[in-house]
N, C-alpha and C. Protein backbone atom coordinates (compact mmCIF):
# COMPACT_ATOMS: atom_id res chain seq x y z
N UNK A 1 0.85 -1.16 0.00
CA UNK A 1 0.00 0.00 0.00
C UNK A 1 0.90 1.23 0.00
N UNK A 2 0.97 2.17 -1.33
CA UNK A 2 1.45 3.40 -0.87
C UNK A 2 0.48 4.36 -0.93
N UNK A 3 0.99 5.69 0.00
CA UNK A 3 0.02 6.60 0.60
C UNK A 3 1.51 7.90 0.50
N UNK A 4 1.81 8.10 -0.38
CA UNK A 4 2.96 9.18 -0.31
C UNK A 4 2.12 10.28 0.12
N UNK A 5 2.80 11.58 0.43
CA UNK A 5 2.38 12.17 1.32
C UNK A 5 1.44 12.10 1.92
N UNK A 6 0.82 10.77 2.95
CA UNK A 6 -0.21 10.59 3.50
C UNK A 6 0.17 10.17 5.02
N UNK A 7 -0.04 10.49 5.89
CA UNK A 7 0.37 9.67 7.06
C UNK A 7 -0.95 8.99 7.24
N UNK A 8 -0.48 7.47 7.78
CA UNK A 8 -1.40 6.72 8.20
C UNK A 8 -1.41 6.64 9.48
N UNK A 9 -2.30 6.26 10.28
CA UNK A 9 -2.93 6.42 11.71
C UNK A 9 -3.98 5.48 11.80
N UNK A 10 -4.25 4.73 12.69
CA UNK A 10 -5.30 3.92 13.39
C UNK A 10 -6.00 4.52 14.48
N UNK A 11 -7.40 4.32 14.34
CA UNK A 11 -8.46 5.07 15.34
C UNK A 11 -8.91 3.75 15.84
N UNK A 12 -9.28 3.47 17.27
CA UNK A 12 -10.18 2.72 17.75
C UNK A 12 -11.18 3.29 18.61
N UNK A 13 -12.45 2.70 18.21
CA UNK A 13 -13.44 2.54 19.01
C UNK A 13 -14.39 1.76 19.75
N UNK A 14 -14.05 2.16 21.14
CA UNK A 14 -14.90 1.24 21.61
C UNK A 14 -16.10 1.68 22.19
N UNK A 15 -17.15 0.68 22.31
CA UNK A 15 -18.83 0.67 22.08
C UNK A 15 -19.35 0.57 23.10
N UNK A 16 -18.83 0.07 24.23
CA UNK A 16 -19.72 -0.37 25.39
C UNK A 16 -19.71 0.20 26.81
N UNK A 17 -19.00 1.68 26.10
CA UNK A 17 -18.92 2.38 28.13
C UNK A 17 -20.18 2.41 28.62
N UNK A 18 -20.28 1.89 29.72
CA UNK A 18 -21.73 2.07 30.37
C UNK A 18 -21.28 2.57 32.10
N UNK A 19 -20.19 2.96 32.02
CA UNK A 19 -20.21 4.23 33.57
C UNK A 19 -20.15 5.36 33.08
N UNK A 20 -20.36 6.14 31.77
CA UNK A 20 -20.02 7.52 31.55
C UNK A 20 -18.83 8.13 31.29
N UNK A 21 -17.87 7.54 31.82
CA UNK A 21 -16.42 8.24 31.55
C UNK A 21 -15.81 8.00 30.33
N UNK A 22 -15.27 9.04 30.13
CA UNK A 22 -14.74 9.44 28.49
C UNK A 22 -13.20 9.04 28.49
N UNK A 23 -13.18 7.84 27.80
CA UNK A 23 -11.53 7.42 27.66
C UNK A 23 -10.86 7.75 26.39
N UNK A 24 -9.78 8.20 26.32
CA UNK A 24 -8.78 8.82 25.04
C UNK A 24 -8.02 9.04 25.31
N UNK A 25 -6.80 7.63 24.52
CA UNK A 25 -5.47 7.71 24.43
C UNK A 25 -5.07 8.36 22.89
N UNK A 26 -4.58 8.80 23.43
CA UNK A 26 -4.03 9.70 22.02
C UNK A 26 -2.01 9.44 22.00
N UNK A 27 -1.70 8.50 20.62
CA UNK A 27 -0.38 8.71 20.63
C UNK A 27 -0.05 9.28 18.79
N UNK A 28 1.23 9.33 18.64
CA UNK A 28 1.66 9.92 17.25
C UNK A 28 0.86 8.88 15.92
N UNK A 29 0.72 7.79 16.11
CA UNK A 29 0.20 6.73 14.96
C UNK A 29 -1.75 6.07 15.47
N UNK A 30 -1.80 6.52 16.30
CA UNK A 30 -3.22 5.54 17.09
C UNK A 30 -3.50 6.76 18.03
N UNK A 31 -5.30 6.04 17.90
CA UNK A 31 -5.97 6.99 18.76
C UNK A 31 -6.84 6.25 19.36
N UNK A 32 -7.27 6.03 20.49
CA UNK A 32 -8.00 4.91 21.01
C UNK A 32 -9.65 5.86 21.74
N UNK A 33 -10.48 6.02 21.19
CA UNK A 33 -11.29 5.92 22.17
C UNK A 33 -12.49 5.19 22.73
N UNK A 34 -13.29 6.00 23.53
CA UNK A 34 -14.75 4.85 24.25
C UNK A 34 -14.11 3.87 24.84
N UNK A 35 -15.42 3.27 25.11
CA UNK A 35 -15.29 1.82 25.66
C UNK A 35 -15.22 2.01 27.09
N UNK A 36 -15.90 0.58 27.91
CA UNK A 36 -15.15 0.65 29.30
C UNK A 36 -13.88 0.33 29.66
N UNK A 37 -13.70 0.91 30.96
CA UNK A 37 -12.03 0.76 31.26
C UNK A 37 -11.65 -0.41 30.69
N UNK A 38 -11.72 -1.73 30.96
CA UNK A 38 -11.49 -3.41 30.34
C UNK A 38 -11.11 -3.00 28.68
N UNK A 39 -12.26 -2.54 28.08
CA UNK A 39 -11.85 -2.75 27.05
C UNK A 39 -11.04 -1.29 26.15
N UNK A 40 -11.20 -0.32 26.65
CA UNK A 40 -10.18 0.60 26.76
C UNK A 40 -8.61 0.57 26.86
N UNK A 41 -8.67 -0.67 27.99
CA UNK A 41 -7.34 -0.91 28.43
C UNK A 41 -6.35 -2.13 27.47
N UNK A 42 -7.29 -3.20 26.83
CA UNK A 42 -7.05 -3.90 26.15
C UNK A 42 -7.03 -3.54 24.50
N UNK A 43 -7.48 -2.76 24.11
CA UNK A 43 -7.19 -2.14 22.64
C UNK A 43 -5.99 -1.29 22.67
N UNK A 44 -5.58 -0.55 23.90
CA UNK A 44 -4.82 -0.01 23.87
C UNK A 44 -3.30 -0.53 24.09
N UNK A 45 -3.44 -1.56 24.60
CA UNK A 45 -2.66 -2.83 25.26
C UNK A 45 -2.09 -3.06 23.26
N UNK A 46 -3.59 -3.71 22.88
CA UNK A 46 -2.91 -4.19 21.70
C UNK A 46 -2.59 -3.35 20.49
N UNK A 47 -2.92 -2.41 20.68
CA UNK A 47 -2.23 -0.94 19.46
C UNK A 47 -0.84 -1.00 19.83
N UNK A 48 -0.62 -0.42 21.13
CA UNK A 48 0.97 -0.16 21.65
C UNK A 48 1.68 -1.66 21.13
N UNK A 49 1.37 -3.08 21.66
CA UNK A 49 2.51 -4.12 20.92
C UNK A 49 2.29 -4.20 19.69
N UNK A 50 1.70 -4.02 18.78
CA UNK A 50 1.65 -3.81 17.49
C UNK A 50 2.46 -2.82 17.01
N UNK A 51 2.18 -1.41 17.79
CA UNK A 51 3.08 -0.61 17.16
C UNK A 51 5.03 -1.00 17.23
N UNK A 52 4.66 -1.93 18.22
CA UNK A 52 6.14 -2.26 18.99
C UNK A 52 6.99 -3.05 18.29
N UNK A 53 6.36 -4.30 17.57
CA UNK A 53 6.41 -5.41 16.47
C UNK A 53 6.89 -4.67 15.43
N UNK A 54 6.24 -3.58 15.16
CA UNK A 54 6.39 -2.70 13.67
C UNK A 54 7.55 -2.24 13.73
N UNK A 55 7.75 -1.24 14.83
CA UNK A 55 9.31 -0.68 14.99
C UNK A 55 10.39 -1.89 15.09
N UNK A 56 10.13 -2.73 15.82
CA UNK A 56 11.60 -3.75 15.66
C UNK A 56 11.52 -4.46 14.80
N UNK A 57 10.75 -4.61 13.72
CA UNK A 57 10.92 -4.76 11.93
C UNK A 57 11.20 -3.67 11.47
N UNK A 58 11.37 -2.36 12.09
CA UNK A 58 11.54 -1.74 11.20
C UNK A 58 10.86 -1.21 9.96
N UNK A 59 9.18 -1.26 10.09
CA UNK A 59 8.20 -1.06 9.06
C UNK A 59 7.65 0.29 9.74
N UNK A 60 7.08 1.01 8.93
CA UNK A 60 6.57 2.15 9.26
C UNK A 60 4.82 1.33 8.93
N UNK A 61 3.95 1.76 9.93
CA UNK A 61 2.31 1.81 9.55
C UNK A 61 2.07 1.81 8.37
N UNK A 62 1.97 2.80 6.89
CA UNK A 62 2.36 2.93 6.20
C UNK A 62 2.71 1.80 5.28
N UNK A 63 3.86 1.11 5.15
CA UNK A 63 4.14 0.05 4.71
C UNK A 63 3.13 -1.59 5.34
N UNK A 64 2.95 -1.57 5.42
CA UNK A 64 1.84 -2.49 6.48
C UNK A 64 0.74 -3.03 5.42
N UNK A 65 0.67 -3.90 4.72
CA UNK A 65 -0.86 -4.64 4.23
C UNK A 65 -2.11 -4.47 4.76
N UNK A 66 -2.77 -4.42 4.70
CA UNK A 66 -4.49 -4.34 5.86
C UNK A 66 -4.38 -5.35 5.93
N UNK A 67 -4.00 -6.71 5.45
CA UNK A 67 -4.46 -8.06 5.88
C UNK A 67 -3.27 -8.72 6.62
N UNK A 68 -1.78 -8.04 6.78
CA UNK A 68 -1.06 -8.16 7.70
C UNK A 68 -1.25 -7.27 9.32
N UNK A 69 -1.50 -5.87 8.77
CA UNK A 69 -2.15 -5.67 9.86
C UNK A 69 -3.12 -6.10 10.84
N UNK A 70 -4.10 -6.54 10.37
CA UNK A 70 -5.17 -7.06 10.94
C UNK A 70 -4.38 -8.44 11.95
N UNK A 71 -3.73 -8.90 10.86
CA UNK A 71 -3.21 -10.30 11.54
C UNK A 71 -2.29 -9.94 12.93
N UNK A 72 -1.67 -8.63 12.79
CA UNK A 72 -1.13 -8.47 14.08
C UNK A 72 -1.68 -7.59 15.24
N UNK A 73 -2.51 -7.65 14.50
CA UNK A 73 -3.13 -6.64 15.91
C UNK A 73 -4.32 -8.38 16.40
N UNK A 74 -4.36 -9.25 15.94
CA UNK A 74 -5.07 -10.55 16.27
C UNK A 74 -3.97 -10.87 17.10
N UNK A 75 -3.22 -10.88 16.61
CA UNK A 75 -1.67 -11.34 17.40
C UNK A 75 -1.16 -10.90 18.33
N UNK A 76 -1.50 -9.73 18.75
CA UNK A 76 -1.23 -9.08 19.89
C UNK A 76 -2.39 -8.64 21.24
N UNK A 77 -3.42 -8.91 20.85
CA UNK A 77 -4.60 -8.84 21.09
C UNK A 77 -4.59 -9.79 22.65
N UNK A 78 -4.96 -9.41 24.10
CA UNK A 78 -4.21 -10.16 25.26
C UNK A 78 -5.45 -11.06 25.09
N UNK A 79 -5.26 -12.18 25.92
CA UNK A 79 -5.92 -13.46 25.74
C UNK A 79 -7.15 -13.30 26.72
């Protein structure tokens, strides 16, 4: 996939806050919001080792397949 002058970024959302509180992690590549704490904490869990995988390959987001991506964010995803 190229995207020249495009930066790519991942948004998540999650669906099921039911105490009211407004969660948003915000980093340079991903943006995480909603959701309850649990699952707030676990998307964000698995953005950050994904992004982590990427840097010690040495791939920028960017370079990334959607159908490799997907596979690692399955892959990183806590049990």
């Amino acid at each position: 996939m190229t995207t020249k002058g495009k930066k790519t970024f991942l948004l998540g959302l999650g669906l099921d806050n039911e105490d009211g509180h407004k969660r948003i992690t915000q980093a340079e590549r991903f943006c995480i919001a909603g959701g309850s704490e649990e699952t707030h904490d676990r998307m964000t869990e698995t953005v950050v080792k994904t992004m982590e995988h990427l840097d010690v390959r040495g791939k920028n987001l960017e370079e990334v397949e959607p159908g490799e991506l997907r596979d690692l964010l399955h892959r990183h995803t806590p049990a």
